[in-house]
C-alpha atoms as a PDB file:
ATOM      1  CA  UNK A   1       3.761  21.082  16.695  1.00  0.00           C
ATOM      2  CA  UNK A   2       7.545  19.730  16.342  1.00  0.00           C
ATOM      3  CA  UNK A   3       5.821  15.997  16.840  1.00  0.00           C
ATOM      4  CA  UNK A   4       3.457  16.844  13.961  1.00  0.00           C
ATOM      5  CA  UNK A   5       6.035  18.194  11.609  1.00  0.00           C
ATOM      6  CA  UNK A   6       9.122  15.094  12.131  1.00  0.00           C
ATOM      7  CA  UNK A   7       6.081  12.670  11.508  1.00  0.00           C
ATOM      8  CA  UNK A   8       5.387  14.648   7.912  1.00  0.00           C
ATOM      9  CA  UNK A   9       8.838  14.754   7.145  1.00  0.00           C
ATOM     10  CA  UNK A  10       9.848  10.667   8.046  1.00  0.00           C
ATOM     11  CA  UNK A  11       6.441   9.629   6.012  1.00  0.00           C
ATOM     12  CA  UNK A  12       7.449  12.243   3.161  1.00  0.00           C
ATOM     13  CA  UNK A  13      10.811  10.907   3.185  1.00  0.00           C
ATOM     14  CA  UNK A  14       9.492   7.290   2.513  1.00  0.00           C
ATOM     15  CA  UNK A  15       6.729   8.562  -0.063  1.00  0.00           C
ATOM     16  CA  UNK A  16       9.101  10.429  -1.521  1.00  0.00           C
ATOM     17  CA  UNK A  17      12.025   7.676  -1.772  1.00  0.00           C
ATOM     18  CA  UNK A  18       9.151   5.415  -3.250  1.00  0.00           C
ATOM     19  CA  UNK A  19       7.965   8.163  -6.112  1.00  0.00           C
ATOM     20  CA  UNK A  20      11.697   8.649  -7.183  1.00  0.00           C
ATOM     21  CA  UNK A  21      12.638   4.551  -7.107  1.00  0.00           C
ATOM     22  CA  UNK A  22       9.219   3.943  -9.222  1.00  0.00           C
ATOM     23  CA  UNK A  23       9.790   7.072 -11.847  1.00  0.00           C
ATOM     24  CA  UNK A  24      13.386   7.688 -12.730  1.00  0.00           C
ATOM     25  CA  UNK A  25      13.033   5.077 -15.497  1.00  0.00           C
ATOM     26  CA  UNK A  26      10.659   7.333 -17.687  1.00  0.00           C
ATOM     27  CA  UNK A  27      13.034  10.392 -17.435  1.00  0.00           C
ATOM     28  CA  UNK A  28      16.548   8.016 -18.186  1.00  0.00           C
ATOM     29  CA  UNK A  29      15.205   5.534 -20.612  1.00  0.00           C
ATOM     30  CA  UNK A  30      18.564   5.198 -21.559  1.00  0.00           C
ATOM     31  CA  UNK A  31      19.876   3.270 -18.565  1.00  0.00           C
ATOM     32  CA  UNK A  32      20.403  -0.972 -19.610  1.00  0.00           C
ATOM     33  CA  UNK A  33      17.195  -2.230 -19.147  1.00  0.00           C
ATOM     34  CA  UNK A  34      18.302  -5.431 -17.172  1.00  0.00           C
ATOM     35  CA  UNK A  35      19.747  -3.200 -14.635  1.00  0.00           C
ATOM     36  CA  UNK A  36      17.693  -0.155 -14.044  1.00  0.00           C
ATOM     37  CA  UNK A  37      16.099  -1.824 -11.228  1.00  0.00           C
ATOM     38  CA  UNK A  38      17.869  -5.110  -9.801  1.00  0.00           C
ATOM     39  CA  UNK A  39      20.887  -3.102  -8.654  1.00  0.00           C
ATOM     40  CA  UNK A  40      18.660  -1.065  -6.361  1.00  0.00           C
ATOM     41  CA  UNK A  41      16.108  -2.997  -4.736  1.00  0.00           C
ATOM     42  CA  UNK A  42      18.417  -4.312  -1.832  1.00  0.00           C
ATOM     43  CA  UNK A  43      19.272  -0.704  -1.169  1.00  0.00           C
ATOM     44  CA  UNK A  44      15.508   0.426  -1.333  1.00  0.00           C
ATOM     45  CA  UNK A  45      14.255  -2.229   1.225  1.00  0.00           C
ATOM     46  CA  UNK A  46      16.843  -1.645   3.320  1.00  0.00           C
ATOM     47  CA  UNK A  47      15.982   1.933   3.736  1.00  0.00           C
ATOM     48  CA  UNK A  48      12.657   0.935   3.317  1.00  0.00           C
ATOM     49  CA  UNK A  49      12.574  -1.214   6.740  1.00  0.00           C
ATOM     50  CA  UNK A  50      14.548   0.996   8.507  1.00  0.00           C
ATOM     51  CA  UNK A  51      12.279   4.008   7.801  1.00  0.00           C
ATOM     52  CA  UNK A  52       9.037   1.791   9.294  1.00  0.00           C
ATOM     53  CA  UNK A  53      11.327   1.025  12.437  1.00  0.00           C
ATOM     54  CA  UNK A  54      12.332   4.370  12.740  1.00  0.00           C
ATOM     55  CA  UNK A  55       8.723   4.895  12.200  1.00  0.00           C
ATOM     56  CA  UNK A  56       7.036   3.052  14.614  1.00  0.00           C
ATOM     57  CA  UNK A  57      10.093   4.409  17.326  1.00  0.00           C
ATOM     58  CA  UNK A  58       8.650   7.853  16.777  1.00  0.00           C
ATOM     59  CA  UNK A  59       5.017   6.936  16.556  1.00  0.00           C
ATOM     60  CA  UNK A  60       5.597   5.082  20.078  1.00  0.00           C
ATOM     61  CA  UNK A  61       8.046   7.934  21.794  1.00  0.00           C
ATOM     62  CA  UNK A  62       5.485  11.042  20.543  1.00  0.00           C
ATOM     63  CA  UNK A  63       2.403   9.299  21.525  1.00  0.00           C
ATOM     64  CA  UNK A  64       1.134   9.179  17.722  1.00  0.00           C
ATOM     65  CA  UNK A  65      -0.025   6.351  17.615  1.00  0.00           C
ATOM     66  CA  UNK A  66      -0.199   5.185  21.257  1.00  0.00           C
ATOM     67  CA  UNK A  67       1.422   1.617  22.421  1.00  0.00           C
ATOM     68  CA  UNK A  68      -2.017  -0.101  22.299  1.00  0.00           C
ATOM     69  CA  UNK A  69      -2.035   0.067  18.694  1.00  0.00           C
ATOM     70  CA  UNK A  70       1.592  -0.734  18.038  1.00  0.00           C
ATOM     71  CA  UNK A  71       0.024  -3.764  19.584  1.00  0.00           C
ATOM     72  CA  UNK A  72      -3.163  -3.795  17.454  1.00  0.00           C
ATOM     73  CA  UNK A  73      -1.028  -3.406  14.595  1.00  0.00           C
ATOM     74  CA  UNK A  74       1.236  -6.419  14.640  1.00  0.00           C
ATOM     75  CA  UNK A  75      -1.678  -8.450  15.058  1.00  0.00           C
ATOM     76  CA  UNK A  76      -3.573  -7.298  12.063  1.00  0.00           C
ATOM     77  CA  UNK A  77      -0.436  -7.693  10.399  1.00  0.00           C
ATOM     78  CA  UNK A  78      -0.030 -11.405  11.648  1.00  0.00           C
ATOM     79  CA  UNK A  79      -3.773 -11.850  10.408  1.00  0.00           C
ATOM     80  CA  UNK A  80      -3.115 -10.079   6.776  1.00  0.00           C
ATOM     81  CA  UNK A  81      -0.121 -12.177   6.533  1.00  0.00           C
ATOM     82  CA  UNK A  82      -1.793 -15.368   7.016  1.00  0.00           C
ATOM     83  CA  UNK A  83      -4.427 -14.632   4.362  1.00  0.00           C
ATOM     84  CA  UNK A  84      -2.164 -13.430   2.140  1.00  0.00           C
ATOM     85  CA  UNK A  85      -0.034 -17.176   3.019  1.00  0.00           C
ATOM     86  CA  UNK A  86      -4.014 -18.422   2.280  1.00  0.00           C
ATOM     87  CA  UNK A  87      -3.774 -17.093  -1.088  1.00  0.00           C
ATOM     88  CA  UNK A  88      -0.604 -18.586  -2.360  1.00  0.00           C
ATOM     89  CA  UNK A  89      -1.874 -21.739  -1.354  1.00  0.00           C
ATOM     90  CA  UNK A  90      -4.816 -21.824  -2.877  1.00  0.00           C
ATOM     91  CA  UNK A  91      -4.560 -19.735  -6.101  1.00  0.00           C
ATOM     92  CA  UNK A  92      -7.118 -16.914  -6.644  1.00  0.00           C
ATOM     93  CA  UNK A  93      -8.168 -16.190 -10.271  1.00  0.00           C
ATOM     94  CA  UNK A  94      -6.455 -12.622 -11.386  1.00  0.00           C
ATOM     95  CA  UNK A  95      -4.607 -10.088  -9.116  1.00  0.00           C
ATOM     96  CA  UNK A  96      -7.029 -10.413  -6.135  1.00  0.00           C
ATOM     97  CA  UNK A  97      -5.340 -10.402  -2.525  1.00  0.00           C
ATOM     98  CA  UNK A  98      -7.502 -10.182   0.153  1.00  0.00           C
ATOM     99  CA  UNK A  99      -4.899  -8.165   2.107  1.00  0.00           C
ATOM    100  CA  UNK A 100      -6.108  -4.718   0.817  1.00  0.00           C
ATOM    101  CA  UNK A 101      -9.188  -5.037   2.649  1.00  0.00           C
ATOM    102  CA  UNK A 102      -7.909  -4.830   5.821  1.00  0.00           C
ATOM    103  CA  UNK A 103      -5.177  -2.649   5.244  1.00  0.00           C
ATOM    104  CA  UNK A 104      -7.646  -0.098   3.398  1.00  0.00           C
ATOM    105  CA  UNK A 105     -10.383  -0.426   6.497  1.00  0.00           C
ATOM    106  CA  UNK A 106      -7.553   0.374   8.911  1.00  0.00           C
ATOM    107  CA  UNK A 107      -6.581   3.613   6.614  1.00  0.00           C
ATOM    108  CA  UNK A 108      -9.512   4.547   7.063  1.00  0.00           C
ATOM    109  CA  UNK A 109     -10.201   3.671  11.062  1.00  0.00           C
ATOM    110  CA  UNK A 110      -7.014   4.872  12.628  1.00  0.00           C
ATOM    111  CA  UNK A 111      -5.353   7.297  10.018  1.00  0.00           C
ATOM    112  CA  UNK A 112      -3.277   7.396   7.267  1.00  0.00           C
ATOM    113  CA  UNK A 113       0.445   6.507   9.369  1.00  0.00           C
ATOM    114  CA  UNK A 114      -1.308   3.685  11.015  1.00  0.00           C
ATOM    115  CA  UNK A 115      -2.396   2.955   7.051  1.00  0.00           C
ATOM    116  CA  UNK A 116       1.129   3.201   5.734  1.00  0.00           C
ATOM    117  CA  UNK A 117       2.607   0.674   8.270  1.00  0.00           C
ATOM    118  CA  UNK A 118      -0.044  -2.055   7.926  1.00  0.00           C
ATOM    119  CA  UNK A 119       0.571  -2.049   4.278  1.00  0.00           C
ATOM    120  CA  UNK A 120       4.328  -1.557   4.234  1.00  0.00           C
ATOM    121  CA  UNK A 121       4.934  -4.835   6.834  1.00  0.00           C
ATOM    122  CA  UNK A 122       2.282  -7.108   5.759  1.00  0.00           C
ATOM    123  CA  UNK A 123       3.921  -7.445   2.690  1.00  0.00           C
ATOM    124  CA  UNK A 124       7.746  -7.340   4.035  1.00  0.00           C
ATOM    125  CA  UNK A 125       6.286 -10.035   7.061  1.00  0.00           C
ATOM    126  CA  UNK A 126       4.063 -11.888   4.723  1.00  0.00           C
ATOM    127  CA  UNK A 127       6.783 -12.251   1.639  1.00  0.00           C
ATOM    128  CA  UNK A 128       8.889 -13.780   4.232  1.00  0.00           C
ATOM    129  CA  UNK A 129       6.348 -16.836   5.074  1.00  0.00           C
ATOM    130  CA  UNK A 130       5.843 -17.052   1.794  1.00  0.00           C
ATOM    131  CA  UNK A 131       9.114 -16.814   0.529  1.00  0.00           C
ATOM    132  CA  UNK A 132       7.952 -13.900  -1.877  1.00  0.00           C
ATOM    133  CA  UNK A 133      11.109 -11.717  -0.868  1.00  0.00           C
ATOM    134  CA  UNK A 134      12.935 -10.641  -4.236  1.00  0.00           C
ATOM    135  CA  UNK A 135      13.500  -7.593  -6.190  1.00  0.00           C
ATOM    136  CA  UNK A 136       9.632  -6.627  -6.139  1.00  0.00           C
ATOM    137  CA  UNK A 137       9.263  -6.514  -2.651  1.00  0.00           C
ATOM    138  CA  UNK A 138      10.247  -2.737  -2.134  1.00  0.00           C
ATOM    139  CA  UNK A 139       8.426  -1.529  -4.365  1.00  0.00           C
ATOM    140  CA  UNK A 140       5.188  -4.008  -3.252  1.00  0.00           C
ATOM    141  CA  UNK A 141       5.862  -2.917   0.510  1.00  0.00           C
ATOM    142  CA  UNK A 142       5.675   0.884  -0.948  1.00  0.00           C
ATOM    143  CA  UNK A 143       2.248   0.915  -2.917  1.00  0.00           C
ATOM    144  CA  UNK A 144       0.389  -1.460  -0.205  1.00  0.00           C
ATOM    145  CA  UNK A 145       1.619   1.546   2.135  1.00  0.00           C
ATOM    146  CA  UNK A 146       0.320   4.059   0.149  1.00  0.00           C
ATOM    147  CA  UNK A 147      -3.353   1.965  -0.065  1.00  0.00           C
ATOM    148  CA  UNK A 148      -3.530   2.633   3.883  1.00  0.00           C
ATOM    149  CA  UNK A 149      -2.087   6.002   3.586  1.00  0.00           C
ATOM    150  CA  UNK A 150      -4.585   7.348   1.301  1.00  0.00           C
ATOM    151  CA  UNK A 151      -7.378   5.060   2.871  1.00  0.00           C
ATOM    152  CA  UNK A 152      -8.155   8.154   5.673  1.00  0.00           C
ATOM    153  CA  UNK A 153      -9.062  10.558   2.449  1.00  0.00           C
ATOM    154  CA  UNK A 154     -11.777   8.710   2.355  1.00  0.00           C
ATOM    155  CA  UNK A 155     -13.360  10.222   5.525  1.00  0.00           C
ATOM    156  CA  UNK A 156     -13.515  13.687   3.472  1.00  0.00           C
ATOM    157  CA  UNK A 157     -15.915  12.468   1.162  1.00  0.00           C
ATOM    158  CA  UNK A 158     -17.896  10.492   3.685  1.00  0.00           C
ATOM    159  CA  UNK A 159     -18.207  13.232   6.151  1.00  0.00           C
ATOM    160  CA  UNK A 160     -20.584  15.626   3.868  1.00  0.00           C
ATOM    161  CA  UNK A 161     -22.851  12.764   3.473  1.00  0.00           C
ATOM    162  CA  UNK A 162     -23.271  11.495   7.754  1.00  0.00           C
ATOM    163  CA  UNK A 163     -27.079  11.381   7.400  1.00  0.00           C
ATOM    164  CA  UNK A 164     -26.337   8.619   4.912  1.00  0.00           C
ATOM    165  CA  UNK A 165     -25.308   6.578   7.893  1.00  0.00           C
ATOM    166  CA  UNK A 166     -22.726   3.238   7.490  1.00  0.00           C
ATOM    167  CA  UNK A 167     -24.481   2.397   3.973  1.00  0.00           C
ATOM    168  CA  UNK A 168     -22.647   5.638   2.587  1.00  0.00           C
ATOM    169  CA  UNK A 169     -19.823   4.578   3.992  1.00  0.00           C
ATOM    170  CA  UNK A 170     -19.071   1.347   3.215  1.00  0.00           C
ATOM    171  CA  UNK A 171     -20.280   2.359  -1.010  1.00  0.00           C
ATOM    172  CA  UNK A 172     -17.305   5.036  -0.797  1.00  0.00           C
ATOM    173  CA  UNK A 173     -15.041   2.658   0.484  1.00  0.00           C
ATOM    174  CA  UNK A 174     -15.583  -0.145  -1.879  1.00  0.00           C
ATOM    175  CA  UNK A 175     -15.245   2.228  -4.741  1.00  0.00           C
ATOM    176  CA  UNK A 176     -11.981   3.500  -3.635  1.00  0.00           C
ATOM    177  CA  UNK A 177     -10.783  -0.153  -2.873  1.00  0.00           C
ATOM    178  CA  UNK A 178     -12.010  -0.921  -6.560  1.00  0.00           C
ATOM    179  CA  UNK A 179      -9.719   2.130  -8.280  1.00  0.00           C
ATOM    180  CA  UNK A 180      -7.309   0.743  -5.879  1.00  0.00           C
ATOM    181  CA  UNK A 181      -7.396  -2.451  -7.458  1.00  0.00           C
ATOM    182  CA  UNK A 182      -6.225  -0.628 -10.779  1.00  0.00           C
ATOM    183  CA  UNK A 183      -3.935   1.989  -9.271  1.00  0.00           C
ATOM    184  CA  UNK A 184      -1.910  -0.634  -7.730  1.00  0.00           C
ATOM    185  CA  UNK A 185      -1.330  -2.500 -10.616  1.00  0.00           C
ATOM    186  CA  UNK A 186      -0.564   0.797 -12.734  1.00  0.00           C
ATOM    187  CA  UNK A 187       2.493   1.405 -10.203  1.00  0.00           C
ATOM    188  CA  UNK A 188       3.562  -1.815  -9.548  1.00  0.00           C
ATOM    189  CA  UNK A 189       4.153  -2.781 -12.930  1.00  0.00           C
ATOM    190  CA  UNK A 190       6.361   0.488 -13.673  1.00  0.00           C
ATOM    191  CA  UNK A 191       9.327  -1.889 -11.535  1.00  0.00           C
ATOM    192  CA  UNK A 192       8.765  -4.633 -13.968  1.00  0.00           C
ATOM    193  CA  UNK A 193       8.508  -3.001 -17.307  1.00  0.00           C
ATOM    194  CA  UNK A 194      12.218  -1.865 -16.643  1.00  0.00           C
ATOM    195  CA  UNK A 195      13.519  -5.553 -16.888  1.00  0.00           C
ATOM    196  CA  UNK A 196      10.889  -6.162 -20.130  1.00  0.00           C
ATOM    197  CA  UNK A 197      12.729  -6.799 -23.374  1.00  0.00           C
ATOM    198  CA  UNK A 198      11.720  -7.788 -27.032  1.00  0.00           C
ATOM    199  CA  UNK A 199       8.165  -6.532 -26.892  1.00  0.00           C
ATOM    200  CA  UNK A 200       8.498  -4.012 -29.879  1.00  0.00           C
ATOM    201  CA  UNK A 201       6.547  -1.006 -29.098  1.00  0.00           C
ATOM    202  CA  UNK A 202       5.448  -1.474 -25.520  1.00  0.00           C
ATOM    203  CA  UNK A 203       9.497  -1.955 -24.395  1.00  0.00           C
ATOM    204  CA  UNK A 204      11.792   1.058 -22.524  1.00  0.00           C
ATOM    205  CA  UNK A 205      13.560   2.359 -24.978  1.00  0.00           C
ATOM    206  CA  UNK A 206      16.810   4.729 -25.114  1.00  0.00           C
ATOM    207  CA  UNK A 207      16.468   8.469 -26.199  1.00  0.00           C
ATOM    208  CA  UNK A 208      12.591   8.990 -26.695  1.00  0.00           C
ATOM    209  CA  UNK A 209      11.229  11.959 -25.180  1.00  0.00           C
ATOM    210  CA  UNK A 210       8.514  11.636 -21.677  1.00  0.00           C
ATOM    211  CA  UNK A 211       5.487  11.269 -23.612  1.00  0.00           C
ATOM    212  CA  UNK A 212       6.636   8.455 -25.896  1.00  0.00           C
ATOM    213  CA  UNK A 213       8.166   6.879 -23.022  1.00  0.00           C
ATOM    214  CA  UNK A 214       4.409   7.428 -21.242  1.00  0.00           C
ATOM    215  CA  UNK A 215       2.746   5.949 -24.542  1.00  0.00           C
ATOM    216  CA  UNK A 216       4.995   2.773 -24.617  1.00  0.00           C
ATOM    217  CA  UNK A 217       4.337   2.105 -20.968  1.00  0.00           C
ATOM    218  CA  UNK A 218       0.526   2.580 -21.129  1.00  0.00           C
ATOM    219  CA  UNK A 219       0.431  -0.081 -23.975  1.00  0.00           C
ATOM    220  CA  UNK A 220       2.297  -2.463 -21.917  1.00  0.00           C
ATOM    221  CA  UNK A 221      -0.336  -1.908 -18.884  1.00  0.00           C
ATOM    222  CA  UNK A 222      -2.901  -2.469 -21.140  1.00  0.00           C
ATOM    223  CA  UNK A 223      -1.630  -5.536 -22.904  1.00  0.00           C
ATOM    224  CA  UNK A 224      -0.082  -7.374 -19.620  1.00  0.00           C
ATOM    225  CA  UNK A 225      -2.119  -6.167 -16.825  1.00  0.00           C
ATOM    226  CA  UNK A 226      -5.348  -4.254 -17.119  1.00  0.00           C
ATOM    227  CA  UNK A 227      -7.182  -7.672 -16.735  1.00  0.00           C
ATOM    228  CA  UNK A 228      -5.525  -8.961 -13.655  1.00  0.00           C
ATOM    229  CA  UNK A 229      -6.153  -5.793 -12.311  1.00  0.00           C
ATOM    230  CA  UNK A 230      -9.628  -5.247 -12.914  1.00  0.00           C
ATOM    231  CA  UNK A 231      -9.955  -8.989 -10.618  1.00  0.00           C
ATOM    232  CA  UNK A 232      -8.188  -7.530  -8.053  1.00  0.00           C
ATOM    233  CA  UNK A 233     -10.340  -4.276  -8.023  1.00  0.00           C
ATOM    234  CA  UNK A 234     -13.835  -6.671  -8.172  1.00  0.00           C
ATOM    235  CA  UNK A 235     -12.611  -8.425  -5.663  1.00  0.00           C
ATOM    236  CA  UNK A 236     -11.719  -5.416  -2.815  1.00  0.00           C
ATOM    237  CA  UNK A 237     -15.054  -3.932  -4.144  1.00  0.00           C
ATOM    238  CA  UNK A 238     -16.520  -7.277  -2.997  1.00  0.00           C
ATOM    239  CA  UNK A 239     -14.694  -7.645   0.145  1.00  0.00           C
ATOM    240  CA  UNK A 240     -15.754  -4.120   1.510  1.00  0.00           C
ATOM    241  CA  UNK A 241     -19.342  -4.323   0.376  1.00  0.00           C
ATOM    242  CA  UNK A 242     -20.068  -7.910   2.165  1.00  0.00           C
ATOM    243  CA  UNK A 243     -17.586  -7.467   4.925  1.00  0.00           C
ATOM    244  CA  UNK A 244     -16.574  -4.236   5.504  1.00  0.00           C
ATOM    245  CA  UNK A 245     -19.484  -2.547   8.494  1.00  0.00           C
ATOM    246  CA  UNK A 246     -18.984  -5.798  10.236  1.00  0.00           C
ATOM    247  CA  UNK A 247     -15.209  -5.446  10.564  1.00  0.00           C
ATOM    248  CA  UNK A 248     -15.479  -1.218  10.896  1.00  0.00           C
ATOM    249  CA  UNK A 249     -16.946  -1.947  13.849  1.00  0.00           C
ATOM    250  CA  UNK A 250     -14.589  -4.237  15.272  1.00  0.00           C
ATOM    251  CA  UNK A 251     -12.033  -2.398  14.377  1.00  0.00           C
ATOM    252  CA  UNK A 252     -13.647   0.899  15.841  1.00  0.00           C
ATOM    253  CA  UNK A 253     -14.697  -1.151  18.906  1.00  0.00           C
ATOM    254  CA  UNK A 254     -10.752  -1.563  19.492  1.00  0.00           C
ATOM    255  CA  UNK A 255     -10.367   2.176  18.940  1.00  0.00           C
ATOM    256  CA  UNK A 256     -12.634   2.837  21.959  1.00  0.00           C
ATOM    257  CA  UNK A 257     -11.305   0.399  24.048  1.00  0.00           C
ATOM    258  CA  UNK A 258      -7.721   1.666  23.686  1.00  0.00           C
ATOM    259  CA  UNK A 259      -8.308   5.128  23.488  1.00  0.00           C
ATOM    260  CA  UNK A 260      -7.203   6.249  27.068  1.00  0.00           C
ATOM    261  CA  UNK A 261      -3.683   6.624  28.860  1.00  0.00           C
ATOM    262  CA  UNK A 262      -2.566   5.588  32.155  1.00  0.00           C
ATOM    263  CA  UNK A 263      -2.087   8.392  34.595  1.00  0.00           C
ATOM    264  CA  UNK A 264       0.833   8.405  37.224  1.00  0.00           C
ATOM    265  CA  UNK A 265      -0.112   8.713  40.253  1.00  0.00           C
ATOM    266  CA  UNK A 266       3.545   9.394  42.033  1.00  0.00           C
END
């Protein structure tokens, strides 16, 4: 029971952290653009790190997610890294990465913490082969987390429809990779608009009220983004329809393997 509750508060802390650092710009519009973000993205990733380390110390230590997959883990990250070191070097049309496939099929497979940490350190391990590391990172390492943290919802709607068999399951998850595809894009961009200046009515503005603020940044979405982000929701949609039962059952194949503890016998 106390294992279960210090594991909801450390991953409430970091979603938490991540809602504030993403949001305070539409209630203080009235903070200097240039600066509402820049001055705290160091502080974010540091306490963004330390919070997976701290983490993965707990997850080891309680048994949460057993040693096995701490293992299992850092090599899907090394393998989500190198595609995503794939896709700088050869440029894919739009705001497709073929990192979310993987992180949202291991969501889904081994839970929503095991979710959060695939997402959050491919991007902090990847950015650093690809020398991607700057004041986006945070908030990147943040909303890839939260694609493998809500990935495991997915078994609630799947679970109602069983005599659907794998079919079911792999049209649920492409849908939710494709809204992904979107959603990520939506919150992402909320770091950049801060720094955006000179765009009339789609700019952050001082002293309008929530909703204007809300109108202003949907415009921007629209005009700079909705596009790219439509690619990158085809593409996961793609990716989990043509690939996805093939790797569930790797990756559930693993599960099995790993799912027993040594016993002492001293």
């Amino acid at each position: 029971m106390l294992e279960r509750f210090l594991s909801f508060i450390i991953y409430g802390l970091s979603t938490a952290i991540g809602i504030i650092a993403f949001i305070y710009p539409f209630w203080q519009p009235a903070l200097q653009q240039s600066q509402t973000h820049r001055n705290d993205s160091p502080l974010l990733l540091t306490v963004l790190v330390t919070l997976c380390f701290v983490v993965i110390l707990f997850e080891v230590q309680g048994q949460g997610i057993n040693t096995k997959l701490i293992a299992l883990l850092g090599i899907l990250v090394s393998i989500n890294s190198i595609l995503r070191f794939m896709e700088v070097a050869i440029p894919i049309p739009g705001g497709f990465s073929p990192i979310f496939f993987l992180i949202i099929l291991t969501g889904y497979v081994y839970g929503g913490r095991f979710g959060f940490l695939m997402g959050a350190l491919t991007l902090i391990v990847s950015a650093l082969i690809t020398g991607g590391v700057g004041p986006w990172l945070p908030y990147q390492m943040l909303t890839a987390g939260w694609v493998g943290l809500t990935a495991s919802s997915c078994r609630i709607v799947v679970k109602p429809f069983k005599k659907g068999g794998s079919q079911t399951e792999i049209i649920v998850l492409a849908i939710f990779g494709g809204l992904w595809g979107f959603i990520y894009g939506i919150i992402i961009n909320m770091w950049f608009w801060s720094f955006a200046t000179g765009i009339g009515e789609h700019d952050l503005q001082a002293n309008i009220g929530f909703i204007d603020t809300l109108r202003r940044y949907a415009l921007f979405y629209v005009a700079t983004s909705l596009l790219w982000d439509f690619v990158r929701g085809i593409g996961n949609t793609f990716f989990i329809l043509f690939f996805g039962k093939a790797t569930l059952s790797v990756l559930r194949r693993f599960q099995q393997r790993f799912d027993f503890s040594y016993i002492s016998q001293s």
